[in-house]
PDB file of N, CA and C in Angstrom:
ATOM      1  N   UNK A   1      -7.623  52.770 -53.125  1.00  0.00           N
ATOM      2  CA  UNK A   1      -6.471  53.626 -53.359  1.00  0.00           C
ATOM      3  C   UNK A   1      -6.483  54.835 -52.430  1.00  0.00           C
ATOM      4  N   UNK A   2      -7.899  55.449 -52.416  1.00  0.00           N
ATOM      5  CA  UNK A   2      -7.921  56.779 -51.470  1.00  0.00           C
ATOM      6  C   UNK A   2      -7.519  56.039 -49.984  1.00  0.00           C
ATOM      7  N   UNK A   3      -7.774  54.934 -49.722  1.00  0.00           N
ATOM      8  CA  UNK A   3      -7.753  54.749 -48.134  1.00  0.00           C
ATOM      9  C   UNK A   3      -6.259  54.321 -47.893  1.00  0.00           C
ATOM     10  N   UNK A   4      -5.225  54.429 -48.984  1.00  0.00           N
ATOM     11  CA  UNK A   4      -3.824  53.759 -48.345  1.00  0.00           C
ATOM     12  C   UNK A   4      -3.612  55.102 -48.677  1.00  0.00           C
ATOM     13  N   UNK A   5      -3.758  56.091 -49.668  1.00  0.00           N
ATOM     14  CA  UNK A   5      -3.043  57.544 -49.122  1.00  0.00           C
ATOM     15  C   UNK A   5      -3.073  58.039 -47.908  1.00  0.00           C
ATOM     16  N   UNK A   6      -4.188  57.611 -47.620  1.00  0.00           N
ATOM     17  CA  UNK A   6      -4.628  58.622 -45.995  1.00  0.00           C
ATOM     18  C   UNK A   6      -3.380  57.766 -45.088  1.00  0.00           C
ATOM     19  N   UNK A   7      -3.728  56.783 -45.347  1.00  0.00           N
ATOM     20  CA  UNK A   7      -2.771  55.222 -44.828  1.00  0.00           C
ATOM     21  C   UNK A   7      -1.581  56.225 -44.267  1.00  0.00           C
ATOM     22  N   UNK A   8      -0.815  56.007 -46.057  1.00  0.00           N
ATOM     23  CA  UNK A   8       0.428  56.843 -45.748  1.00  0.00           C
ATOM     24  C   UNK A   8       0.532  57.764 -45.408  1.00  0.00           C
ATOM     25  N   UNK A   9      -0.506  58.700 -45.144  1.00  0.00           N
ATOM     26  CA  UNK A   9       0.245  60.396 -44.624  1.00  0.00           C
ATOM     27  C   UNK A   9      -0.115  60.410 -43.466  1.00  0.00           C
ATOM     28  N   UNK A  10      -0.535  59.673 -42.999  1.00  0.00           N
ATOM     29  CA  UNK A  10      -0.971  59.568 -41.501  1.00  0.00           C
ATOM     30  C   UNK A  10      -0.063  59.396 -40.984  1.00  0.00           C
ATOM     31  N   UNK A  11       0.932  58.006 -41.568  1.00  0.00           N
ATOM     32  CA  UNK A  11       2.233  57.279 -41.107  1.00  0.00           C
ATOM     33  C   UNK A  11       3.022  58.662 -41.441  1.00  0.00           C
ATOM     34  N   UNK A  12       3.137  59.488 -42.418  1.00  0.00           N
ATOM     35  CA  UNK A  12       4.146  60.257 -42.402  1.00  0.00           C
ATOM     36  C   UNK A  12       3.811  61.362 -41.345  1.00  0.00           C
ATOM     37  N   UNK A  13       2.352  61.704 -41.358  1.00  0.00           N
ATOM     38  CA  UNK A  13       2.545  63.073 -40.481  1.00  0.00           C
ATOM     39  C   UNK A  13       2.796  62.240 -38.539  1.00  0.00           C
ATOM     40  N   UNK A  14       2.252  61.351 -38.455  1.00  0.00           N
ATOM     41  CA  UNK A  14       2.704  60.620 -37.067  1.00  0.00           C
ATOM     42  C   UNK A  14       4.375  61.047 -36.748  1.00  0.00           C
ATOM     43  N   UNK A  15       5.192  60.318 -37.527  1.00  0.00           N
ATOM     44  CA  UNK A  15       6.238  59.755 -37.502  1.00  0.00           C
ATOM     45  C   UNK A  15       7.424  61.765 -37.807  1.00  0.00           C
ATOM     46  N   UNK A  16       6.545  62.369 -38.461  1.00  0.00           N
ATOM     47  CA  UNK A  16       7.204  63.834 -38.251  1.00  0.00           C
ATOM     48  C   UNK A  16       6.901  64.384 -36.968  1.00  0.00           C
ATOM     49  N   UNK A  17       5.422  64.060 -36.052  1.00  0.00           N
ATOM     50  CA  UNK A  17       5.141  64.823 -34.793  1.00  0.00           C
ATOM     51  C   UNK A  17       6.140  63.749 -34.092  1.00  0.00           C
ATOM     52  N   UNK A  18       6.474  62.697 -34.029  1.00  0.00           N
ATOM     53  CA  UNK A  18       7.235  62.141 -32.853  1.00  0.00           C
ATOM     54  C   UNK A  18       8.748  62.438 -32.761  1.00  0.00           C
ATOM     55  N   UNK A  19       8.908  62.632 -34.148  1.00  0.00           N
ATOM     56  CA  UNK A  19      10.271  63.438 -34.423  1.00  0.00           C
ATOM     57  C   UNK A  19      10.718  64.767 -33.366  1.00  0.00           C
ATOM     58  N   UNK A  20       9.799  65.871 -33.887  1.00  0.00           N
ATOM     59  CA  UNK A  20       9.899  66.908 -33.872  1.00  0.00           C
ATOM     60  C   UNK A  20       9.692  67.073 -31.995  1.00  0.00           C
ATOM     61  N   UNK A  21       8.208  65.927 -31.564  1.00  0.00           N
ATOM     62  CA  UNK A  21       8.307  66.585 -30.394  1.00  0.00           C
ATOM     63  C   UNK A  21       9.416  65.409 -29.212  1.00  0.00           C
ATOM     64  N   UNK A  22      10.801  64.748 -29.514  1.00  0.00           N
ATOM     65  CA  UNK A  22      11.274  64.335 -28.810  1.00  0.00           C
ATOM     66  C   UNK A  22      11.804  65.078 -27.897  1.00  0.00           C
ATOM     67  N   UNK A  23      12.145  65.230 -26.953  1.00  0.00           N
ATOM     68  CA  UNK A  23      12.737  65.910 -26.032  1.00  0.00           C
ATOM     69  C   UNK A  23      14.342  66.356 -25.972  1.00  0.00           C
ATOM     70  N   UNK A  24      14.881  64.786 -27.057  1.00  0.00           N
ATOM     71  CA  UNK A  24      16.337  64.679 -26.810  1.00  0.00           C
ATOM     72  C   UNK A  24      16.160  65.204 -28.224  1.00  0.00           C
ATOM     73  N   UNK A  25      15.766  65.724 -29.400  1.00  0.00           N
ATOM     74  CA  UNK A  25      16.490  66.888 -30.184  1.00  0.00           C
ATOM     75  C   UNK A  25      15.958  68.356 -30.039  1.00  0.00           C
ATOM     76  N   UNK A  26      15.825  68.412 -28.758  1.00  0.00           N
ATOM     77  CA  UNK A  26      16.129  70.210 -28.594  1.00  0.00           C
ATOM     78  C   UNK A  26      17.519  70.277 -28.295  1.00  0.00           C
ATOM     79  N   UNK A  27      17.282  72.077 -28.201  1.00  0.00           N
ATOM     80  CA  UNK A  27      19.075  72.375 -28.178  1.00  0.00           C
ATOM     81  C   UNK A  27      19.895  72.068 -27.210  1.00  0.00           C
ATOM     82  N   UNK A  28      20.727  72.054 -26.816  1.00  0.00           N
ATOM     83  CA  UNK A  28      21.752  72.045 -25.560  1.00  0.00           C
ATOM     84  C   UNK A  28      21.300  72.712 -24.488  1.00  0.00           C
ATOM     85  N   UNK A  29      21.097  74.158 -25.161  1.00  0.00           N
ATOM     86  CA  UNK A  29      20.658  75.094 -23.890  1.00  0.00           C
ATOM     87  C   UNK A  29      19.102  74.607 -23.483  1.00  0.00           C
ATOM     88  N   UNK A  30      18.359  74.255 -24.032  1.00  0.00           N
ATOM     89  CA  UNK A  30      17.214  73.762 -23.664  1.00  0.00           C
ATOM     90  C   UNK A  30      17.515  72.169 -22.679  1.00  0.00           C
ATOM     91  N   UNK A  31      18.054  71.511 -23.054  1.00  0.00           N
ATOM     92  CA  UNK A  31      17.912  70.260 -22.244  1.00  0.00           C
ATOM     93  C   UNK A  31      18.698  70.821 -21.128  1.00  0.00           C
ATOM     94  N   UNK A  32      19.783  71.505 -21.003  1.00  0.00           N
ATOM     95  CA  UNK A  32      20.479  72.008 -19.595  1.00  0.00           C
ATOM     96  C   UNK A  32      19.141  72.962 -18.987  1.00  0.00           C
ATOM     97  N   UNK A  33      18.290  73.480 -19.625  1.00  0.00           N
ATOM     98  CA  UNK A  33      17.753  73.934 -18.964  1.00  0.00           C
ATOM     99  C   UNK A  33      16.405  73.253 -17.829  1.00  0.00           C
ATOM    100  N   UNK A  34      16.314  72.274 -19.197  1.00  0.00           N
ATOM    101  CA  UNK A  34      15.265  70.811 -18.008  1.00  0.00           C
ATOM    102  C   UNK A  34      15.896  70.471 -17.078  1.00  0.00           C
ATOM    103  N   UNK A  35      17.025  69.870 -17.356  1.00  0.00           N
ATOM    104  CA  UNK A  35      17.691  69.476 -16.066  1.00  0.00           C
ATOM    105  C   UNK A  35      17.985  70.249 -14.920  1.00  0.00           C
ATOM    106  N   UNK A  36      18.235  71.550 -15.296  1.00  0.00           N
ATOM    107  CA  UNK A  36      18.759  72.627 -14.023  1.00  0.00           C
ATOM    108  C   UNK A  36      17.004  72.644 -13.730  1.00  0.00           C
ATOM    109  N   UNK A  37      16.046  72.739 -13.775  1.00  0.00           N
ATOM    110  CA  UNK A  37      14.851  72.960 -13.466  1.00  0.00           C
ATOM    111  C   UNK A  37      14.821  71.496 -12.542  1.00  0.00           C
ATOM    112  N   UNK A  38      15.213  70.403 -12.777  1.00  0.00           N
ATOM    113  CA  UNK A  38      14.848  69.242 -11.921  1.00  0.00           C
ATOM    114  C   UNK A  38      15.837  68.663 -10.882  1.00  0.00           C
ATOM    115  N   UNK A  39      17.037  69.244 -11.548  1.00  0.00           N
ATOM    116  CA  UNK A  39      18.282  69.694 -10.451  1.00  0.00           C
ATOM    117  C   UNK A  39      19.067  70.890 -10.381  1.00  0.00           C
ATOM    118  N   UNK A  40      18.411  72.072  -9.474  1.00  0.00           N
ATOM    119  CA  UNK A  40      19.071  73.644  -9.980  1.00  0.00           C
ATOM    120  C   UNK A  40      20.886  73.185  -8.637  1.00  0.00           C
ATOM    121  N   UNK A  41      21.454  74.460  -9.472  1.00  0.00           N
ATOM    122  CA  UNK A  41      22.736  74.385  -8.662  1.00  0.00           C
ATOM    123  C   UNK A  41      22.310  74.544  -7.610  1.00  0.00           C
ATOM    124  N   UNK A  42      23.227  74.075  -6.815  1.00  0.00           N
ATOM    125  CA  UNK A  42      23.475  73.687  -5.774  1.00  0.00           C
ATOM    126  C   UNK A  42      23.272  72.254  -4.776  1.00  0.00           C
ATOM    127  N   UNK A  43      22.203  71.889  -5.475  1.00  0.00           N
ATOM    128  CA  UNK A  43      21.390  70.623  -5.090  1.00  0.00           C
ATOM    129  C   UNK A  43      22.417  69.425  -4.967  1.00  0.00           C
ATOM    130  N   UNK A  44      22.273  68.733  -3.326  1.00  0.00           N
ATOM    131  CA  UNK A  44      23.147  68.301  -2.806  1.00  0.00           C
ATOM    132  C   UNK A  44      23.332  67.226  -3.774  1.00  0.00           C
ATOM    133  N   UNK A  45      24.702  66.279  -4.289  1.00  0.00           N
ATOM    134  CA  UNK A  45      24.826  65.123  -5.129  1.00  0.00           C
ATOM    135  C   UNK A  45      24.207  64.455  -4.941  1.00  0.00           C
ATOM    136  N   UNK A  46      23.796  63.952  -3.788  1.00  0.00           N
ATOM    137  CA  UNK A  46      23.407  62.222  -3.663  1.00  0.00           C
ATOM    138  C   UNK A  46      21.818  62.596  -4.082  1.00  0.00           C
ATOM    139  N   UNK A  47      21.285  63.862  -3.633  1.00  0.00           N
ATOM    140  CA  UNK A  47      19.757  64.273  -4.359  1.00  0.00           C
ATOM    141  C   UNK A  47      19.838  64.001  -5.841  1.00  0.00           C
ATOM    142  N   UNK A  48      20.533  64.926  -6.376  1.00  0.00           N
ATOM    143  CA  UNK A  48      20.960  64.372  -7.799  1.00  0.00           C
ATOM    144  C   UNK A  48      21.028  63.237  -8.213  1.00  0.00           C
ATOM    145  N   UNK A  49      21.510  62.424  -7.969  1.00  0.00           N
ATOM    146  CA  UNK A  49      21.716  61.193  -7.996  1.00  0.00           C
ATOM    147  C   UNK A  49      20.297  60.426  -7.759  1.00  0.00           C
ATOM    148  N   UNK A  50      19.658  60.425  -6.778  1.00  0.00           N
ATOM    149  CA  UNK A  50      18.576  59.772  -6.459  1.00  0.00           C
ATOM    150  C   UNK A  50      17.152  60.310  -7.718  1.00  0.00           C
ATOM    151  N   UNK A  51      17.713  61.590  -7.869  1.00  0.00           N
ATOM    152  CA  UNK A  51      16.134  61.974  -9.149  1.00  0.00           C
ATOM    153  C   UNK A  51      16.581  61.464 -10.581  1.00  0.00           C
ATOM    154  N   UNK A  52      18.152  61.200 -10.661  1.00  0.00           N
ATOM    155  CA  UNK A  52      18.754  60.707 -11.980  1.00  0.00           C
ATOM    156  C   UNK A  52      18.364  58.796 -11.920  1.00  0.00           C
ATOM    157  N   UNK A  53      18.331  58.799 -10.969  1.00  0.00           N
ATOM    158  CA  UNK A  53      18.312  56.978 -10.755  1.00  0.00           C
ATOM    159  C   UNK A  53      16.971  56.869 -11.152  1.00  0.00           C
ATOM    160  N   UNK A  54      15.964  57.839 -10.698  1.00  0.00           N
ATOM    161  CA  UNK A  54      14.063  57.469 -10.233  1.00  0.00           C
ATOM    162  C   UNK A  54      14.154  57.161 -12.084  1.00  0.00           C
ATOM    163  N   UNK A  55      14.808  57.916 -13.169  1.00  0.00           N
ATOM    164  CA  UNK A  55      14.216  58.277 -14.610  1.00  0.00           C
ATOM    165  C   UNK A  55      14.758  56.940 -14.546  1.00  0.00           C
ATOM    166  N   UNK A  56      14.237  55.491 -15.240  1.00  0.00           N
ATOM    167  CA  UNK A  56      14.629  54.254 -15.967  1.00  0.00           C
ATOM    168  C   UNK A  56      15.064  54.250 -17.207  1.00  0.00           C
ATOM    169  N   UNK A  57      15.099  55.807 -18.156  1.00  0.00           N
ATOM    170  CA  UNK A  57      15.362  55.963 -19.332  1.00  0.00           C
ATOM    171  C   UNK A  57      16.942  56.476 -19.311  1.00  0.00           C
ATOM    172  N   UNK A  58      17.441  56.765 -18.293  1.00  0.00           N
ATOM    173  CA  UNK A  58      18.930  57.731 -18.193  1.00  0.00           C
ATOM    174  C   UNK A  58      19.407  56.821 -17.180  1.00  0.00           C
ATOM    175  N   UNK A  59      20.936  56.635 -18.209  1.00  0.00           N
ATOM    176  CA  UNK A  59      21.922  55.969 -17.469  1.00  0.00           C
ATOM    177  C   UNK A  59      23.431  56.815 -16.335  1.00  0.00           C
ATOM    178  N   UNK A  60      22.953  56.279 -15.490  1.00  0.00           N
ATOM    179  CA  UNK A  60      24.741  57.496 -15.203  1.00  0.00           C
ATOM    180  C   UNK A  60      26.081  56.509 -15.514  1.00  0.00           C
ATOM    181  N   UNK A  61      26.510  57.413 -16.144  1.00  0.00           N
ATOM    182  CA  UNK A  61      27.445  56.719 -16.830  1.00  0.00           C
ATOM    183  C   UNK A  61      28.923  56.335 -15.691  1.00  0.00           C
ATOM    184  N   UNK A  62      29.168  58.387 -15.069  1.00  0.00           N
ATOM    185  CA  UNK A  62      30.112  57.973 -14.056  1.00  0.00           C
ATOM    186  C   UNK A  62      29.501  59.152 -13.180  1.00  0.00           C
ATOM    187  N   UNK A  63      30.613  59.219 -12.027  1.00  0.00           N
ATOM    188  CA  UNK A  63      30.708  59.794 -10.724  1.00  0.00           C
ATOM    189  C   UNK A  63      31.863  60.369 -10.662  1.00  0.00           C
ATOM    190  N   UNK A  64      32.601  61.943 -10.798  1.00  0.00           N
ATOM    191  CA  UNK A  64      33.580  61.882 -10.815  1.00  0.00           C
ATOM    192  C   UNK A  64      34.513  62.948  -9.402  1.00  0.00           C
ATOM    193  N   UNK A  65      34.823  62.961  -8.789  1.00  0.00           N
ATOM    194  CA  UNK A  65      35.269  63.409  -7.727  1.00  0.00           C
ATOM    195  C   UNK A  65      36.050  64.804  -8.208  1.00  0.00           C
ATOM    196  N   UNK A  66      35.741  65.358  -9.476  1.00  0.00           N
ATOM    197  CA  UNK A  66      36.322  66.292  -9.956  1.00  0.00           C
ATOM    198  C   UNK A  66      34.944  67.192 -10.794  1.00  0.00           C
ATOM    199  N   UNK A  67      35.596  68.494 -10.623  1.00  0.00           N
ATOM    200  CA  UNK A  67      34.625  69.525 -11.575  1.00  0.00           C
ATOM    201  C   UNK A  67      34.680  69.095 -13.287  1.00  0.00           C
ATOM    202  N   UNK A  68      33.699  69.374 -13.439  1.00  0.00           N
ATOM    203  CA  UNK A  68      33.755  69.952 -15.197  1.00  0.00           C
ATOM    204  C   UNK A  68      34.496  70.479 -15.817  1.00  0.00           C
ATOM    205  N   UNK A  69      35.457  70.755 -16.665  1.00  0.00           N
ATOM    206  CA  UNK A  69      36.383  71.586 -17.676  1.00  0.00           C
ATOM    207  C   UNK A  69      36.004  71.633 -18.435  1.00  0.00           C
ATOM    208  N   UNK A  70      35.400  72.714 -18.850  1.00  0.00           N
ATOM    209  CA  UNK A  70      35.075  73.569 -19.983  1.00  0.00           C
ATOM    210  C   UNK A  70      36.032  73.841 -21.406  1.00  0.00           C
ATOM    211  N   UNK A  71      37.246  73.625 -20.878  1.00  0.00           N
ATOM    212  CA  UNK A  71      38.214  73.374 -22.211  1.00  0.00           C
ATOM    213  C   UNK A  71      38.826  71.832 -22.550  1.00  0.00           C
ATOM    214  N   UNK A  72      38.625  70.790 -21.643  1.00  0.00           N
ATOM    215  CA  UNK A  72      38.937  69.519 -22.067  1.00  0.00           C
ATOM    216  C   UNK A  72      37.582  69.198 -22.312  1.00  0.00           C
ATOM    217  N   UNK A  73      36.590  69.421 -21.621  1.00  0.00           N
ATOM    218  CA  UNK A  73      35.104  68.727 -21.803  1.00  0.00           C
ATOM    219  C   UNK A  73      34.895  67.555 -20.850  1.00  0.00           C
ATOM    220  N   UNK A  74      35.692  66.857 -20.021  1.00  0.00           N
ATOM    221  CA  UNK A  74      35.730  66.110 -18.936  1.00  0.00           C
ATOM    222  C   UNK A  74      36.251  66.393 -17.473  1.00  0.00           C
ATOM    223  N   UNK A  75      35.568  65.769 -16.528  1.00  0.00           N
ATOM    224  CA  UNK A  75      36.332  65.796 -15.216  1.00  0.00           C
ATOM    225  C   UNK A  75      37.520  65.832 -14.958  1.00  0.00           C
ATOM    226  N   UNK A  76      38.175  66.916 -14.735  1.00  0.00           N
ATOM    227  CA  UNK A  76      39.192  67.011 -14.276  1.00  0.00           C
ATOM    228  C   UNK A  76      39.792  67.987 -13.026  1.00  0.00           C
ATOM    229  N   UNK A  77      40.842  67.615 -12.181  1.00  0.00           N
ATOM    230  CA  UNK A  77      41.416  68.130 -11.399  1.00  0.00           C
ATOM    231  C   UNK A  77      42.022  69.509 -12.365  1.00  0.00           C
ATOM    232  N   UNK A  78      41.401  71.033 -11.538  1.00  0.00           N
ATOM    233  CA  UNK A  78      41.830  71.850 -12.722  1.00  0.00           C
ATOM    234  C   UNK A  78      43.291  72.220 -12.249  1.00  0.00           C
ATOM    235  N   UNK A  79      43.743  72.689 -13.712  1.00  0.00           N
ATOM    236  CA  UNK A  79      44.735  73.369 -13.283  1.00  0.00           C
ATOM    237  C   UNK A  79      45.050  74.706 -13.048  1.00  0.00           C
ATOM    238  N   UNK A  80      46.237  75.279 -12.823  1.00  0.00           N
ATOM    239  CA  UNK A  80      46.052  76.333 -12.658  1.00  0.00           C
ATOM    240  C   UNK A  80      46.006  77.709 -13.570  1.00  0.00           C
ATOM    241  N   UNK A  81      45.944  77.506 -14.644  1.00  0.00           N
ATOM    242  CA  UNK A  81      45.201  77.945 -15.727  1.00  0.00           C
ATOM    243  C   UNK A  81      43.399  78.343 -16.249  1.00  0.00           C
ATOM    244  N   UNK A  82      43.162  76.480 -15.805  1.00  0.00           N
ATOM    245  CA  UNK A  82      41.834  76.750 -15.522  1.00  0.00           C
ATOM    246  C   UNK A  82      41.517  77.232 -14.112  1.00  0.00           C
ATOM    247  N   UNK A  83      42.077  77.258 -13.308  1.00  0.00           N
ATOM    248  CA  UNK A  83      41.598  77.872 -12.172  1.00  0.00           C
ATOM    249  C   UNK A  83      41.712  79.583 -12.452  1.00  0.00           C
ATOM    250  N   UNK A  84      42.521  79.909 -13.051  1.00  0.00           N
ATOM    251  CA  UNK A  84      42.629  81.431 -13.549  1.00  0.00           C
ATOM    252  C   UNK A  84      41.679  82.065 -14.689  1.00  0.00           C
ATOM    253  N   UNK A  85      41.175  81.317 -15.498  1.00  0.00           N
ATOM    254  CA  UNK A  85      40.312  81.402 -16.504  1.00  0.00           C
ATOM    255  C   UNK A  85      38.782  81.242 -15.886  1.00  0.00           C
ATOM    256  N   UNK A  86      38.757  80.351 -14.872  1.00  0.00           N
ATOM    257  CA  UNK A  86      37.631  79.979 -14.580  1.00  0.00           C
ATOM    258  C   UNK A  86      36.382  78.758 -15.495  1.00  0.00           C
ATOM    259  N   UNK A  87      37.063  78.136 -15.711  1.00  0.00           N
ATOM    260  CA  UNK A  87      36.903  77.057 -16.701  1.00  0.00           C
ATOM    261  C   UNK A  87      36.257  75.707 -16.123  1.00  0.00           C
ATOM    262  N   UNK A  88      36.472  75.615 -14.808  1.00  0.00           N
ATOM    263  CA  UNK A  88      36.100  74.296 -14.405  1.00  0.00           C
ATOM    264  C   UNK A  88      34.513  74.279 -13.158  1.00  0.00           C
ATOM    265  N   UNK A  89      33.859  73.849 -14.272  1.00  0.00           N
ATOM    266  CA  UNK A  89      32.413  73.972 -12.884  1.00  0.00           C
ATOM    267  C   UNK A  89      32.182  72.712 -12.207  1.00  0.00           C
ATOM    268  N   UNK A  90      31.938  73.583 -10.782  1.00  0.00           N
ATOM    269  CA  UNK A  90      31.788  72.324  -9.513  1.00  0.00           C
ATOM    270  C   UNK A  90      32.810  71.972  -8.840  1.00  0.00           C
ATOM    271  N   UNK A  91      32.876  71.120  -8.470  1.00  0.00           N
ATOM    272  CA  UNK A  91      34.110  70.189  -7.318  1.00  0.00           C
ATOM    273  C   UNK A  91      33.776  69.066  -7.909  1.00  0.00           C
ATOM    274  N   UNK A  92      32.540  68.499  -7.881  1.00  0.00           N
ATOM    275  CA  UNK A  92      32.292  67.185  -8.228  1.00  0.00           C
ATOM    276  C   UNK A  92      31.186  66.952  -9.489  1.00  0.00           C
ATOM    277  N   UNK A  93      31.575  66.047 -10.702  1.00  0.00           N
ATOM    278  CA  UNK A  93      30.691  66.105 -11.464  1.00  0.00           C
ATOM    279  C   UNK A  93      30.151  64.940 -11.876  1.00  0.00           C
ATOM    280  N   UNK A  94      28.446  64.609 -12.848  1.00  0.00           N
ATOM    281  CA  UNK A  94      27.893  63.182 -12.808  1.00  0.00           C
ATOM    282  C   UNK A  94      27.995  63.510 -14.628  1.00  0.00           C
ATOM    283  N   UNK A  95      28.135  62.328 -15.137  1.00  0.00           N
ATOM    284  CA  UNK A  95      27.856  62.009 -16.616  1.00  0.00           C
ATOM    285  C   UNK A  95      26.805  60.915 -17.018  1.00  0.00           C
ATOM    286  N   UNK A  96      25.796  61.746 -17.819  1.00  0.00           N
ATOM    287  CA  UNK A  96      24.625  60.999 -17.753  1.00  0.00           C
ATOM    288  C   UNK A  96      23.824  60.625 -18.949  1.00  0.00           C
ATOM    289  N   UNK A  97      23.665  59.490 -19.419  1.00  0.00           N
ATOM    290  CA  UNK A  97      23.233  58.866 -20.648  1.00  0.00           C
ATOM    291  C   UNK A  97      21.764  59.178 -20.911  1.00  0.00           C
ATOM    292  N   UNK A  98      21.399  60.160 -21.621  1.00  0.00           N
ATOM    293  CA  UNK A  98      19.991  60.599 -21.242  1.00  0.00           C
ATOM    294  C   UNK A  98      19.172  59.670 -22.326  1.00  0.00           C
ATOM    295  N   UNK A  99      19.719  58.997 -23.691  1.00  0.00           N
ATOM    296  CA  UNK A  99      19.356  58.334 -24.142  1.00  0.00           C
ATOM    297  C   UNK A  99      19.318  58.895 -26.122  1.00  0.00           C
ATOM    298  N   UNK A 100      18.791  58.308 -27.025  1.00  0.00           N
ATOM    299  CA  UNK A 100      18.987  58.640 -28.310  1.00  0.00           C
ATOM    300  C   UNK A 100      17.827  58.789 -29.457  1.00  0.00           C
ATOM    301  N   UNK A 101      18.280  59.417 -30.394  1.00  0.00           N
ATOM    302  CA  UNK A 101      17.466  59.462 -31.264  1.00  0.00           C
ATOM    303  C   UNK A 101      17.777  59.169 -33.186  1.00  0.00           C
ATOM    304  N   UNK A 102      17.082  58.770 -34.031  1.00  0.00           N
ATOM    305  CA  UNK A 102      17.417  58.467 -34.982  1.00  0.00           C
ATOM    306  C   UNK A 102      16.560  59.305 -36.005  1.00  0.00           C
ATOM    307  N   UNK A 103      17.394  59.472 -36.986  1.00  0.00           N
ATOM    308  CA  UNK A 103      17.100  60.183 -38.047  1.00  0.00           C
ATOM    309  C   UNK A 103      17.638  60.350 -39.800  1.00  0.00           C
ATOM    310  N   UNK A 104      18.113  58.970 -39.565  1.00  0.00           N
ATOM    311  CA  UNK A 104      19.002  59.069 -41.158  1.00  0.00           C
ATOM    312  C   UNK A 104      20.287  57.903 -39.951  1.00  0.00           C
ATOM    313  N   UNK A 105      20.995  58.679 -39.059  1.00  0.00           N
ATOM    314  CA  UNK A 105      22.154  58.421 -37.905  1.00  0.00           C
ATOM    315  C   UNK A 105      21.651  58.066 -36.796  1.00  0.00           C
ATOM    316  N   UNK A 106      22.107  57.395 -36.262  1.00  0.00           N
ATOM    317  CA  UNK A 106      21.784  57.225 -34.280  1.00  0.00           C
ATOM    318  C   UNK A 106      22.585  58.254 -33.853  1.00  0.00           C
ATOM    319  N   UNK A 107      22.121  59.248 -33.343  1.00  0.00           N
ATOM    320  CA  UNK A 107      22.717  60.153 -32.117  1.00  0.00           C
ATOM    321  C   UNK A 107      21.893  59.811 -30.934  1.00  0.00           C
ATOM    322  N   UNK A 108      23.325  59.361 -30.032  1.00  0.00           N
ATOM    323  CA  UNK A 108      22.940  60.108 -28.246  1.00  0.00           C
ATOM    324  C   UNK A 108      23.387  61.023 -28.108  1.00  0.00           C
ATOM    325  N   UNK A 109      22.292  61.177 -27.288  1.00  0.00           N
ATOM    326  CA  UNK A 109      22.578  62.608 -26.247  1.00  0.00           C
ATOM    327  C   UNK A 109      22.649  61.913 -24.776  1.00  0.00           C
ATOM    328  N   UNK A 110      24.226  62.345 -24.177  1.00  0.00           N
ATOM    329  CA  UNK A 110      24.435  62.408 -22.647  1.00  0.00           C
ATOM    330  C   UNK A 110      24.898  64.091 -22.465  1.00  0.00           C
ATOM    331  N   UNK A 111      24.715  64.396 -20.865  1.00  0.00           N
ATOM    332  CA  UNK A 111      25.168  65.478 -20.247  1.00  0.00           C
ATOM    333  C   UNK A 111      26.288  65.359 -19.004  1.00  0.00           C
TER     334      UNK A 111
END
């Protein structure tokens, strides 16, 4: 009996450290911040591209010949609204399947 308790809390305390230390449930600002550390602005696309390809765990989803919008949340040609607000980052932006985690739900996380 004593040796399947240990059994189980082993399985439970395991299965809380793999939780806790996944990478994909830190915050937003934390994973933008890995990534800007492994691609900081400016870093030419196709570099980008080539350190996003090397990871086998992250998919790119697209390629888009347009900046970021900060008020639609997708690539878009801004307008001139967002060009006045300042809403749209980049010229050109990548969408990237960094992969998921479970917890009760399946959540992915892409950027």
């Amino acid at each position: 009996m004593k040796y399947i308790l240990i059994g189980i809390l082993t399985i439970i305390v395991v299965s809380v450290v793999v939780i806790l230390f996944n990478p994909l449930r830190r915050s937003e600002e934390q994973i933008r911040d890995d990534m800007l550390k492994l691609t900081p602005i400016g870093t030419n696309m196709e570099e980008v591209v080539v350190i996003l390809e090397k990871n086998n765990k992250w998919e790119i989803r697209y390629i888009s010949k347009h900046g970021y919008s900060m008020i639609g949340g997708w690539p878009t040609e801004p307008s001139p609204h967002e060009i006045e607000q300042n809403t749209v980052i980049g010229k050109k932006s990548i969408n990237v399947y960094l992969g998921s985690y479970n917890v009760i739900v399946n959540t992915g996380v892409s950027l």
